[in-house]
Protein backbone atom coordinates (compact mmCIF):
# COMPACT_ATOMS: atom_id res chain seq x y z
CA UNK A 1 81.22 -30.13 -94.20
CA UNK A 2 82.55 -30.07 -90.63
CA UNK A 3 81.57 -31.87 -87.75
CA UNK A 4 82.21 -31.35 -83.68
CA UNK A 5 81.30 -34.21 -81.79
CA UNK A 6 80.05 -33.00 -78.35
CA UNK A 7 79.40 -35.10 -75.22
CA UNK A 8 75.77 -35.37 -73.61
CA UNK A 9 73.72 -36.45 -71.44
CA UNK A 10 70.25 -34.74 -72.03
CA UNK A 11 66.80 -36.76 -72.92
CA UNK A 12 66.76 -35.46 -76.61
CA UNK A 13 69.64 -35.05 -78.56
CA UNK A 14 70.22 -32.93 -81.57
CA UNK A 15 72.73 -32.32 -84.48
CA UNK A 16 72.72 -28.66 -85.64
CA UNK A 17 72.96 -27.46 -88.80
CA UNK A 18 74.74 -24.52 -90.46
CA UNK A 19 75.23 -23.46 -94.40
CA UNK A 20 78.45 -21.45 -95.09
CA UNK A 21 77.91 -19.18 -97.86
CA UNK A 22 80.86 -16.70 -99.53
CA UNK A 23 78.20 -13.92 -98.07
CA UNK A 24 79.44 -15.20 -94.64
CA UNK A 25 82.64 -15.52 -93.26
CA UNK A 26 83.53 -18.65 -90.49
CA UNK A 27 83.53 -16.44 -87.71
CA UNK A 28 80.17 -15.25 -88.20
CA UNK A 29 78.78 -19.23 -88.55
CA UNK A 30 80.65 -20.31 -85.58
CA UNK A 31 78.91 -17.07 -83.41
CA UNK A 32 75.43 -17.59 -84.79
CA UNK A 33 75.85 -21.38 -83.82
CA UNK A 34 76.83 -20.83 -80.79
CA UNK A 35 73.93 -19.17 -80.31
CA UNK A 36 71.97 -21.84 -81.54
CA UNK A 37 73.36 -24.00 -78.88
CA UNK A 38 71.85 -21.96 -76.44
CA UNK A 39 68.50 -22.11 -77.77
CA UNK A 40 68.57 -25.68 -77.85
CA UNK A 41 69.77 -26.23 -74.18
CA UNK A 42 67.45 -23.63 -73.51
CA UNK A 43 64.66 -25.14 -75.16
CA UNK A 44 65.65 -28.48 -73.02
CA UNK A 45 67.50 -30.33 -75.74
CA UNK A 46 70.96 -31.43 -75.80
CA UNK A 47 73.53 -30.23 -78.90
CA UNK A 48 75.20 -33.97 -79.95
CA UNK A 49 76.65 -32.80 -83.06
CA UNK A 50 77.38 -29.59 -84.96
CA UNK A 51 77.29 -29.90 -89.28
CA UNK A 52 78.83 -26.85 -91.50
CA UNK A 53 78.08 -27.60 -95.49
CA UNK A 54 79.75 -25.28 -97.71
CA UNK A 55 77.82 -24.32 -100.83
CA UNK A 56 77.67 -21.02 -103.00
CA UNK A 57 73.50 -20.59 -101.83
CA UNK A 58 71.01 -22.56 -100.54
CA UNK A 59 69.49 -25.04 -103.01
CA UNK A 60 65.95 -24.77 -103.45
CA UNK A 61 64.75 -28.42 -102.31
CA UNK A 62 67.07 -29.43 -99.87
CA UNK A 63 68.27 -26.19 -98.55
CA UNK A 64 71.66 -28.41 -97.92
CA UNK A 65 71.50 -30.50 -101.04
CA UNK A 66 70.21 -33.61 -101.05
CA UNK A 67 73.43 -35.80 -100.95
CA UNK A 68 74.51 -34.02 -97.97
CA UNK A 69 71.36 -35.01 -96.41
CA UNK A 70 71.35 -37.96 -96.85
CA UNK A 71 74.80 -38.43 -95.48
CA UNK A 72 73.36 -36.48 -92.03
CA UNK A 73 70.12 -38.54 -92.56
CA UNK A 74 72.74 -42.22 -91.61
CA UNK A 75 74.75 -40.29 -88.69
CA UNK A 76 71.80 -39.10 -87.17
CA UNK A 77 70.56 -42.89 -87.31
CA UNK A 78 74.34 -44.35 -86.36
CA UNK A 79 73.91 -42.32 -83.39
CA UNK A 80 70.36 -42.19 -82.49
CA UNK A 81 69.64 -38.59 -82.27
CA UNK A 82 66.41 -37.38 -81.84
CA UNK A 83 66.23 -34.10 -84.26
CA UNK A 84 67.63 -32.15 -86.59
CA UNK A 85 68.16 -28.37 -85.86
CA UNK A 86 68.87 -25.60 -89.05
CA UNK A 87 70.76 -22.28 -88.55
CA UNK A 88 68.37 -20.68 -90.73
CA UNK A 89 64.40 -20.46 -91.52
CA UNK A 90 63.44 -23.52 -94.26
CA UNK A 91 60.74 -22.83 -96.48
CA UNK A 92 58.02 -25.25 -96.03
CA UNK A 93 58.85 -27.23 -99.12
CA UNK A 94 62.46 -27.49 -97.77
CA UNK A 95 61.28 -28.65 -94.39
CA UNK A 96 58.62 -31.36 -95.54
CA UNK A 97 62.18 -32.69 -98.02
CA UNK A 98 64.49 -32.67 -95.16
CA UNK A 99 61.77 -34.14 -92.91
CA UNK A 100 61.06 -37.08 -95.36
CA UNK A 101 65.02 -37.81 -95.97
CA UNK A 102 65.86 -37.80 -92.23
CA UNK A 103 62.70 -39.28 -90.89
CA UNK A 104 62.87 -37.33 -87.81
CA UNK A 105 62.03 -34.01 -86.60
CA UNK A 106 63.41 -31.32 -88.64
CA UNK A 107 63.09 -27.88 -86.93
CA UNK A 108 64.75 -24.83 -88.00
CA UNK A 109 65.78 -21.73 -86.11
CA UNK A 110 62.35 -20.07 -86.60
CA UNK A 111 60.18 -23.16 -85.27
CA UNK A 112 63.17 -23.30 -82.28
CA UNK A 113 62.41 -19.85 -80.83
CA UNK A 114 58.81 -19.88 -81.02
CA UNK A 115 59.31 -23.30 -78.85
CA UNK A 116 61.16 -21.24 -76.35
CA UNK A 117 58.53 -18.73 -76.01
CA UNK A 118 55.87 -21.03 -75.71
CA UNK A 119 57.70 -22.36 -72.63
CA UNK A 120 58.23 -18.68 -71.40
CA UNK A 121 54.81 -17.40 -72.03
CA UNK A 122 52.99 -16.87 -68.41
CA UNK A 123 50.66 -14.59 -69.28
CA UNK A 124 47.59 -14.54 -71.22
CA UNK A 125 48.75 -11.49 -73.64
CA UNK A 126 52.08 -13.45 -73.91
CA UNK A 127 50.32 -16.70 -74.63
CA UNK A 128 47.46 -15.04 -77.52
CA UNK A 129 50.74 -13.48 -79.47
CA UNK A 130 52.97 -16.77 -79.07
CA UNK A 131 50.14 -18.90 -80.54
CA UNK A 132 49.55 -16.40 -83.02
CA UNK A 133 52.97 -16.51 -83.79
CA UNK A 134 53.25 -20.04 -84.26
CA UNK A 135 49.92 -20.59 -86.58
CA UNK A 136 50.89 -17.72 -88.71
CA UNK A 137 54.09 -20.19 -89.29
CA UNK A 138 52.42 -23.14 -89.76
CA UNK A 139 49.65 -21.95 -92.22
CA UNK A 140 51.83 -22.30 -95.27
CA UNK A 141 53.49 -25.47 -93.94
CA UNK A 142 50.13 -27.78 -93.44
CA UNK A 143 49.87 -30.81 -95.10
CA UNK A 144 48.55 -34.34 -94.66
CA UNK A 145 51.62 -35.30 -92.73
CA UNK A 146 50.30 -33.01 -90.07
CA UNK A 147 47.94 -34.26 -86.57
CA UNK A 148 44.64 -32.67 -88.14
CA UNK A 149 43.09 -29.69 -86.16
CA UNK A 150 39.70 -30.60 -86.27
CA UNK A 151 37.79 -33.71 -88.31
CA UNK A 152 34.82 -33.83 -89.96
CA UNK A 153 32.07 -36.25 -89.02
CA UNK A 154 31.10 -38.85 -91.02
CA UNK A 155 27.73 -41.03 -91.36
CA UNK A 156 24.47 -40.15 -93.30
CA UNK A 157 24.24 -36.73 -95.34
CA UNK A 158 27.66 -36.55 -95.08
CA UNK A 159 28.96 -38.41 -97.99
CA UNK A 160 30.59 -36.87 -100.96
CA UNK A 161 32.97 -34.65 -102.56
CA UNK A 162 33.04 -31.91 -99.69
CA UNK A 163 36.33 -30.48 -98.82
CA UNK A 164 39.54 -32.48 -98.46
CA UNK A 165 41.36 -32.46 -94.88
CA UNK A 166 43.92 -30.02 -96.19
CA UNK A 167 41.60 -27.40 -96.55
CA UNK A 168 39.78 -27.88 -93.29
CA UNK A 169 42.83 -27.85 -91.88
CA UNK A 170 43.65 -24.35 -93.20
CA UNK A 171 40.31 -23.24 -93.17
CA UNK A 172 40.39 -23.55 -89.12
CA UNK A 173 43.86 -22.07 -88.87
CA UNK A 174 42.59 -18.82 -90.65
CA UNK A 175 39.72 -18.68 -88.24
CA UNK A 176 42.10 -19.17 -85.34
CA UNK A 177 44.28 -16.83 -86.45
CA UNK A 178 41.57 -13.84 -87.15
CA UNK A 179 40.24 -14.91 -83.64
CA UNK A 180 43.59 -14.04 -82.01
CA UNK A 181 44.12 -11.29 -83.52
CA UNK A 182 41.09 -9.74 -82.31
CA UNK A 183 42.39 -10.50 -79.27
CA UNK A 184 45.40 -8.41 -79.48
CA UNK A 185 43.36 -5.93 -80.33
CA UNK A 186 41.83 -5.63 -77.13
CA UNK A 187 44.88 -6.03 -75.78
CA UNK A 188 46.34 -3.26 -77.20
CA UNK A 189 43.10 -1.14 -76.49
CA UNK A 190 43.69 -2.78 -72.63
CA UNK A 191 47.30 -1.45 -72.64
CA UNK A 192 46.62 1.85 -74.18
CA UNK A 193 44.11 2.59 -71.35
CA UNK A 194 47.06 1.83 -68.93
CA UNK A 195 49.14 4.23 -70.98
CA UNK A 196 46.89 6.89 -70.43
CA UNK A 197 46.09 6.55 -66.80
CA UNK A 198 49.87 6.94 -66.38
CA UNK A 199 50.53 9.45 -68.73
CA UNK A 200 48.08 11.61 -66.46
CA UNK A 201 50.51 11.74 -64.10
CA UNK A 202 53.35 13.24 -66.79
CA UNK A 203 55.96 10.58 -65.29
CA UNK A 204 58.47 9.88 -68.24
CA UNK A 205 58.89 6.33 -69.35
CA UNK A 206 61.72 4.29 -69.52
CA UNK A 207 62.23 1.39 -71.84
CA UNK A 208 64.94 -1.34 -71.55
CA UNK A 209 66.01 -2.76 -75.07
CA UNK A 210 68.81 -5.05 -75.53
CA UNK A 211 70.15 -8.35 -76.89
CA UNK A 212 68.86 -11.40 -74.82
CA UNK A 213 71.08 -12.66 -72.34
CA UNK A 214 72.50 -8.94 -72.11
CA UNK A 215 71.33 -8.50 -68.26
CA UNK A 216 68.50 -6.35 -68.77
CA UNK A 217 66.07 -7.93 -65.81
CA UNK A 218 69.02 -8.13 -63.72
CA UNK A 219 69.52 -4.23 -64.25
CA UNK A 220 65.33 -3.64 -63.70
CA UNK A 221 65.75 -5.69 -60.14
CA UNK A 222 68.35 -3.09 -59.36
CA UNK A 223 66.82 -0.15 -60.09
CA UNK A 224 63.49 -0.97 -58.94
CA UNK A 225 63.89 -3.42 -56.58
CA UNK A 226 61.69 -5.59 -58.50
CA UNK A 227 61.91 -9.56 -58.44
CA UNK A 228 61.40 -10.34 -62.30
CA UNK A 229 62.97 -13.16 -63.11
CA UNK A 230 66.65 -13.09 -63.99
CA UNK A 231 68.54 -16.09 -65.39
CA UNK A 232 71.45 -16.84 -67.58
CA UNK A 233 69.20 -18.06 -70.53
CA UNK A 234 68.28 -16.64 -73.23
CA UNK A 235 65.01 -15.09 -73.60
CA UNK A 236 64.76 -15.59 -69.26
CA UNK A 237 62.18 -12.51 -69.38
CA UNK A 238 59.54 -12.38 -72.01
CA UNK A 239 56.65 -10.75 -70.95
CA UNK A 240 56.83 -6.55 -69.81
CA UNK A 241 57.09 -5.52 -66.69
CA UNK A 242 56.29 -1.54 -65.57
CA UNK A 243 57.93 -0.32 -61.94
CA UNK A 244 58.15 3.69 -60.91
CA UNK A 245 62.05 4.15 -60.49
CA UNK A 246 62.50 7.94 -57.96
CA UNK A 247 65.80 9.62 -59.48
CA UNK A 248 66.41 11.84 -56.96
CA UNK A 249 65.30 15.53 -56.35
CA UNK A 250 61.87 14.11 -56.15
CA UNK A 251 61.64 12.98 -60.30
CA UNK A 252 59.68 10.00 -60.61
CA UNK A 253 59.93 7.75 -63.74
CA UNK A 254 58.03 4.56 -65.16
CA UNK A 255 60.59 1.80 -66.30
CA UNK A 256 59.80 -0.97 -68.58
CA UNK A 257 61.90 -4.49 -68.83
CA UNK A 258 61.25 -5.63 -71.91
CA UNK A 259 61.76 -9.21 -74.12
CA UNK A 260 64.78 -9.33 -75.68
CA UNK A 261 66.02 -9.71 -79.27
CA UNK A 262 68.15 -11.77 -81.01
CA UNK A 263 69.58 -12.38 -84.68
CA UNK A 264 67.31 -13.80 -87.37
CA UNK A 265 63.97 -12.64 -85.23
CA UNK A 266 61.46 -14.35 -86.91
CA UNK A 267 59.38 -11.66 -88.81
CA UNK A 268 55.95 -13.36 -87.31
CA UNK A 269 57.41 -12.96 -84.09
CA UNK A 270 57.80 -9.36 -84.18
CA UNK A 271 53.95 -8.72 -86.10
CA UNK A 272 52.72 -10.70 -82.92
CA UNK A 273 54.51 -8.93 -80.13
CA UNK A 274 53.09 -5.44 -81.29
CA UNK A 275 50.93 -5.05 -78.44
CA UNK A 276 53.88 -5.85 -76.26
CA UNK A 277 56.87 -3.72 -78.65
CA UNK A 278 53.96 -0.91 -78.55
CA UNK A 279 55.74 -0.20 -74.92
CA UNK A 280 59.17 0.68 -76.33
CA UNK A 281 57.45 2.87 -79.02
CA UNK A 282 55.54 5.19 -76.63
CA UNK A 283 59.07 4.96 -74.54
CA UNK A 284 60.34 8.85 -73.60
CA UNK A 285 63.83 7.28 -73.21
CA UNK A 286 65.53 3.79 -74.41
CA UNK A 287 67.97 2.33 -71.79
CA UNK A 288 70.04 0.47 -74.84
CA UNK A 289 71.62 -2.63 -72.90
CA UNK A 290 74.80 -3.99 -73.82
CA UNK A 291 76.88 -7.41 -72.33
CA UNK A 292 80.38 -5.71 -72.89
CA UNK A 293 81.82 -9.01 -71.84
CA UNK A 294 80.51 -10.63 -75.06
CA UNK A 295 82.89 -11.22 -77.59
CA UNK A 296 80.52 -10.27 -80.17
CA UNK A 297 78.66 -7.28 -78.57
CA UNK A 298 79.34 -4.52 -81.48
CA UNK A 299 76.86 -7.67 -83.72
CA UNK A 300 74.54 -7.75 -80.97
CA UNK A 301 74.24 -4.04 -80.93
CA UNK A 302 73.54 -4.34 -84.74
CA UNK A 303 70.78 -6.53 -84.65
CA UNK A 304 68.88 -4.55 -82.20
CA UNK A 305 68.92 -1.65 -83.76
CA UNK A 306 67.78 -3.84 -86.81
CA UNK A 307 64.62 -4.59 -84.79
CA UNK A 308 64.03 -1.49 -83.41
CA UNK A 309 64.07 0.05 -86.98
CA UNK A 310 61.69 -2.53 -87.90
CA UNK A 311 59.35 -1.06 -85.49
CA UNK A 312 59.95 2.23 -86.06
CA UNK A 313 61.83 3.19 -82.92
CA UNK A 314 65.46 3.96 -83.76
CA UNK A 315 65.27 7.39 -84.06
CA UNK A 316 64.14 7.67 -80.27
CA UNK A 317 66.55 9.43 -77.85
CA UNK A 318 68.31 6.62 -76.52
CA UNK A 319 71.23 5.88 -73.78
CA UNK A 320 73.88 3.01 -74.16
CA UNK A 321 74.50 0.74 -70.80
CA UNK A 322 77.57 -1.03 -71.31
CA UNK A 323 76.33 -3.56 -68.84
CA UNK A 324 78.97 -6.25 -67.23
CA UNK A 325 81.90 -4.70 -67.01
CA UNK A 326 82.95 -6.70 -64.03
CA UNK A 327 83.65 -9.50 -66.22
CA UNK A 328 85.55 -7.53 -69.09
CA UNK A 329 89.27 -8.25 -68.25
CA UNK A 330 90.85 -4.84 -70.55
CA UNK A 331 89.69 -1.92 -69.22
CA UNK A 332 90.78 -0.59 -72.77
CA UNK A 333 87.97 -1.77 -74.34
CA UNK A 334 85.37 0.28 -71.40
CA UNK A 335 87.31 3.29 -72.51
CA UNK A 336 87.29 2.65 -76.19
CA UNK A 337 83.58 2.35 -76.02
CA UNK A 338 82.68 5.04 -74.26
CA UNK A 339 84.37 7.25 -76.18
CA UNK A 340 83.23 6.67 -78.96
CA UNK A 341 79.31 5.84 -78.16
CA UNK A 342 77.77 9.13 -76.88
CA UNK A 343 75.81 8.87 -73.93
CA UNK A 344 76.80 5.95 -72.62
CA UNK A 345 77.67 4.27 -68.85
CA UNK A 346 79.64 1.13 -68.22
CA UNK A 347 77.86 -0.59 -65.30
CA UNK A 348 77.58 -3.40 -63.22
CA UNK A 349 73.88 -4.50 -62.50
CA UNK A 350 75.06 -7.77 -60.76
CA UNK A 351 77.53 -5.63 -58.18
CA UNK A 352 76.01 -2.29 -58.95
CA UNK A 353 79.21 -0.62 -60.06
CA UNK A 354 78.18 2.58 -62.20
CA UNK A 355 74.20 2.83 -61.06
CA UNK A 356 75.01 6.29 -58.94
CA UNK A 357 76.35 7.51 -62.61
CA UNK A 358 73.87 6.20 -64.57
CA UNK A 359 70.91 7.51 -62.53
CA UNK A 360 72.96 11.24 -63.44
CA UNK A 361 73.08 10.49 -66.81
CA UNK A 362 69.28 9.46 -66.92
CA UNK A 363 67.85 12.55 -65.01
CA UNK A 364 70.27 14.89 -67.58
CA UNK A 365 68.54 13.71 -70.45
CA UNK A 366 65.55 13.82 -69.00
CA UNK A 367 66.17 17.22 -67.81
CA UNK A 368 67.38 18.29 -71.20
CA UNK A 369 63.70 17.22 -72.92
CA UNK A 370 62.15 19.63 -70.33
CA UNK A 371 61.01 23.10 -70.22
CA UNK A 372 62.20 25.77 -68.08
CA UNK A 373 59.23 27.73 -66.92
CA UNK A 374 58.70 31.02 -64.32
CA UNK A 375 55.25 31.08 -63.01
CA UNK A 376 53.05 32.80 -60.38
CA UNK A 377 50.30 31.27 -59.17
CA UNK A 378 47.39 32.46 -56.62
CA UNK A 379 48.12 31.05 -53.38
CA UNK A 380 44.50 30.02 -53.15
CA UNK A 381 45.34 27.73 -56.19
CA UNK A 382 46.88 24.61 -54.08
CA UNK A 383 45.89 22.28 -56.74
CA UNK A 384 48.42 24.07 -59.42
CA UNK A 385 51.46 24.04 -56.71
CA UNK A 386 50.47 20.72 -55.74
CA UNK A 387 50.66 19.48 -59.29
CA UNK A 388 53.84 21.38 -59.92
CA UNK A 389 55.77 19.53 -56.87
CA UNK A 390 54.05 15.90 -57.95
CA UNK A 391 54.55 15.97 -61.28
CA UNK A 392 57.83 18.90 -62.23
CA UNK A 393 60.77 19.48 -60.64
CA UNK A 394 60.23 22.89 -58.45
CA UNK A 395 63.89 25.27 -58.82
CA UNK A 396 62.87 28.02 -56.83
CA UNK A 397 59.92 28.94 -54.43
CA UNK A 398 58.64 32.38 -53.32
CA UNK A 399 55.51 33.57 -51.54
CA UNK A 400 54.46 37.19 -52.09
CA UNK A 401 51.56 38.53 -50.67
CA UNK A 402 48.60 36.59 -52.01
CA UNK A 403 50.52 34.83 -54.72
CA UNK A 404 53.53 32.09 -55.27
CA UNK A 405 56.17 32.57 -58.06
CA UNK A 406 57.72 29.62 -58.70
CA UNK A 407 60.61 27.99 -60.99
CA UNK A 408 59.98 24.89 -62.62
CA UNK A 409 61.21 21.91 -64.95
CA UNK A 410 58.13 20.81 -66.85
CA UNK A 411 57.21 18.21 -69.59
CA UNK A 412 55.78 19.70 -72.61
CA UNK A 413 52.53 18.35 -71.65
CA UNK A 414 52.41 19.55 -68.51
CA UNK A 415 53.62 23.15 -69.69
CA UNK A 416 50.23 23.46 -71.69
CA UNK A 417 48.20 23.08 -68.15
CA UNK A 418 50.39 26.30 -66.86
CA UNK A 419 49.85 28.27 -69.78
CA UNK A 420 47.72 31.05 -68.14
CA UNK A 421 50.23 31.10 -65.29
CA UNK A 422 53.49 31.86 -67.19
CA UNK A 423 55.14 34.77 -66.54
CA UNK A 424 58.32 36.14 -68.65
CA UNK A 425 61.67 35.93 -66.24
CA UNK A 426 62.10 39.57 -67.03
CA UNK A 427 58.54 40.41 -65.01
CA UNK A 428 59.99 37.80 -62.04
CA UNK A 429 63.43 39.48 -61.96
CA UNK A 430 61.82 42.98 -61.79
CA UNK A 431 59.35 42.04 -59.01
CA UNK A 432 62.22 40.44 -57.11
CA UNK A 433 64.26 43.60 -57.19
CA UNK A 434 61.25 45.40 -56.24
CA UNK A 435 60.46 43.42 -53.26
CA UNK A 436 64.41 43.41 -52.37
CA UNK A 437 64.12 47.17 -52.23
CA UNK A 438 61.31 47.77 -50.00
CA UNK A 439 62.43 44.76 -47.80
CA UNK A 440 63.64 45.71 -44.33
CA UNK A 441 65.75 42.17 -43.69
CA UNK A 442 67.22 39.83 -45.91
CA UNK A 443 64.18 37.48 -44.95
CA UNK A 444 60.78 39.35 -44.19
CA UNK A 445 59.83 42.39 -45.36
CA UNK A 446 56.60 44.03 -44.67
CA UNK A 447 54.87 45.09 -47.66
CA UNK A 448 51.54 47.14 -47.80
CA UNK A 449 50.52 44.99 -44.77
CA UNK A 450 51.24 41.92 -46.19
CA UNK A 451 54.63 39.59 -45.73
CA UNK A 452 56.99 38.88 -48.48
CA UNK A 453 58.72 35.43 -47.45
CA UNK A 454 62.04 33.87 -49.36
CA UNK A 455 61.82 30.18 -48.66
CA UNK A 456 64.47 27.33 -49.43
CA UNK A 457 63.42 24.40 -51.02
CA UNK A 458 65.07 21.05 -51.94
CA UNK A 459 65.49 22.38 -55.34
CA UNK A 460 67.77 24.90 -54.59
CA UNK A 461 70.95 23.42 -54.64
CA UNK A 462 69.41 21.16 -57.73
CA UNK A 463 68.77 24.81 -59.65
CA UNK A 464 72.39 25.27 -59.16
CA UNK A 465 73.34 21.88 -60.70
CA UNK A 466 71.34 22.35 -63.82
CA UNK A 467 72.32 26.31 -64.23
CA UNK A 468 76.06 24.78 -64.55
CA UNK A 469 75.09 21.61 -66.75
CA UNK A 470 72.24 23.19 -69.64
CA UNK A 471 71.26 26.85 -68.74
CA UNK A 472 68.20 28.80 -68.54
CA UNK A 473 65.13 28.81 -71.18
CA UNK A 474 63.70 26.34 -73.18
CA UNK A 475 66.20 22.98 -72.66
């Protein structure tokens, strides 16, 4: 066993607690209580002392043993501390042993982070799934020890056998916990109205994944000029955020900022934040956030992608945003990384170093998820060309007689619409030579009484971009 003694100053102070297995090497234990540091100070608490205990596994009462325990159980006492904080998630029998041998509160990583989001929680959808969360972790810890939930009356008719305070106890936490998740469920019915009334404009959606702390609010602000709240804490942001984000060559995007993750998730945590992870899974695009200046960022990038698979999101395109890089002192490692990460941008969302290349990047994968389409449309049909500028990316615009052929980047969905307007590029090329022929300028020609009129649009020089980047056709 090692211990750090640390100076403080803060109301409630706390020893931490690690367990070194052969599984896991030093390095890894002195990272992932670091991190437990920050929860704590986050949390409000103050670290006082850190405690490593070497065994080959956990032991099954005492999760530490019970010697070692005891031996925390007389410094914590020597030097008044107010709790006792585990690296790891204690199953309830370990937690009511540990709690009895140190007499004082015993919380473990789990309990820690559901503390944090409690304190975080502003809305009422954040608020339904943290309390969720937290009876879900309670239920298999009650016991008498615990402040009862509700109490039965006592006095005449009452007396007897009946049911013992135990099972009240988790007789009214199932009830709670059905009730809530009820809840969610109109939640999710709320936010999957919301999807829909967006998706009818065919704007793609952007989601913002990444480790906590890794700057992804601070990127959001940027891009949106947004005000969400952006500290260095962990978990600063916890409940979603949606802002339209313009590109450039009139492409309009939804963006989401996101909570982040973090190692050891709790599993409850995740089943309660559906409603809210539902956003990343209807996500066209995840903006993958990475602190580069992080010592341990190639870990962090692990367990997200542990989370992600856990909600069955990995496989979604995805970029990588190598995100302060104004604080990464070898430019080595910014090259290293990009090279071997595809699609990936080293930015800086604090100075805004990279956002002019990331905003490319974005709109090419975007562009590349698109379909190329040649249509010609009635001009009487303003709606169609209307919808085609607000919700595609219009190439190339003609007017001919009494009808408009236009080229167009469209979603999938949006292609469906056009169906009855598509014509093959052969037909387009074949009119155009046509019309080139009996043309008596460069400009206007006067056809069978009517005017044939080339017009330049904004998307002219953009055709020429994306003929040089990904072709013609179907991208």
């Amino acid at each position: 066993m090692i211990l750090d003694k640390h100076q403080s100053s803060v109301k409630e102070r706390t020893l931490l607690v690690a367990l070194e297995t052969p599984a896991v090497d030093r390095w890894q234990i002195a990272e992932s209580l670091e991190e437990l540091s920050n929860l704590v100070r986050t949390a409000g608490g103050d670290v006082a002392r850190t405690a490593i205990q070497r065994l080959s596994h956990p032991t099954a009462p005492y999760y530490i043993g019970k010697g070692k325990a005891e031996e925390l159980s007389t410094i914590c006492k020597t030097e008044e501390l107010g709790a006792v904080v585990f690296d790891d998630e204690l199953s309830p029998a370990q937690s009511r042993n540990l709690g009895r041998v140190f007499a004082l509160k015993v919380v473990d990583r789990t309990q820690l982070i559901l503390d944090i989001f409690a304190q975080r929680a502003k809305t009422k959808e954040g608020k339904l799934q943290i309390e969720l969360a937290q009876l879900q972790y309670l239920l298999p810890r009650l016991t008498r020890m615990w402040t009862h939930l509700s109490r039965q009356s006592g006095g005449i008719g009452t007396r007897g056998p009946g049911e013992t305070q135990l099972e009240v106890d988790r007789r009214r936490v199932q009830e709670k916990i059905a009730k809530l998740t009820r809840d969610l469920d109109g939640v999710r019915r709320h936010r999957s109205t919301q999807r829909q009334g967006r998706a009818r404009h065919n704007w793609p959606v952007l989601s913002l994944v990444g480790y906590t702390n890794a700057g992804k609010s601070t990127l959001f602000n940027r891009l949106t000029s947004a005000h969400v709240l952006a500290e260095d804490k962990l978990f600063a942001t916890l409940d979603p955020t949606t802002r339209a984000v313009e590109l450039g060559g009139h492409q309009k995007v939804l963006m989401t900022d996101t909570v982040g993750f973090i190692k050891k998730l709790p599993h409850d945590l995740i089943e309660s934040f559906k409603a809210t992870l539902e956003e990343v899974g209807q996500a066209d695009l995840l903006l993958h956030v990475v602190d580069l200046s992080h010592p341990q960022y190639d870990q962090q990038i692990t367990a997200v992608e542990g989370v992600l698979k856990e909600i069955n999101v990995l496989g979604k395109p995805f970029l990588m945003i190598f995100n302060k890089i104004d604080q990464v002192d070898n430019p080595g490692l910014i090259e290293r990384v990009l090279n071997f990460h595809i699609d990936s941008v080293a930015v800086s969302a604090q100075t805004g170093q990279g956002m002019e290349e990331l905003l490319h990047l974005i709109q090419r994968k975007l562009i590349s998820r698109k379909v190329n389409l040649y249509l010609r449309i009635p001009n009487h049909r303003t709606d169609i060309i209307a919808l085609l500028h607000r919700e595609g990316q219009v190439i190339g615009l003609e007017y001919r007689e009494d009808q408009a052929w236009i080229e167009a980047l469209v979603s999938p969905s949006l292609e469906g619409k056009l169906r009855e307007y598509i014509v093959k590029p052969d037909d387009r090329a074949k009119n155009s030579r046509n019309a080139r022929r009996r043309a008596t300028s460069g400009e206007i020609a006067s056809i069978g009484g009517g005017t044939v009129k080339k017009r330049r649009t904004p998307g002219d020089s953009a055709k020429n971009r994306i003929k040089g980047a990904v072709g013609f056709g179907t991208c």
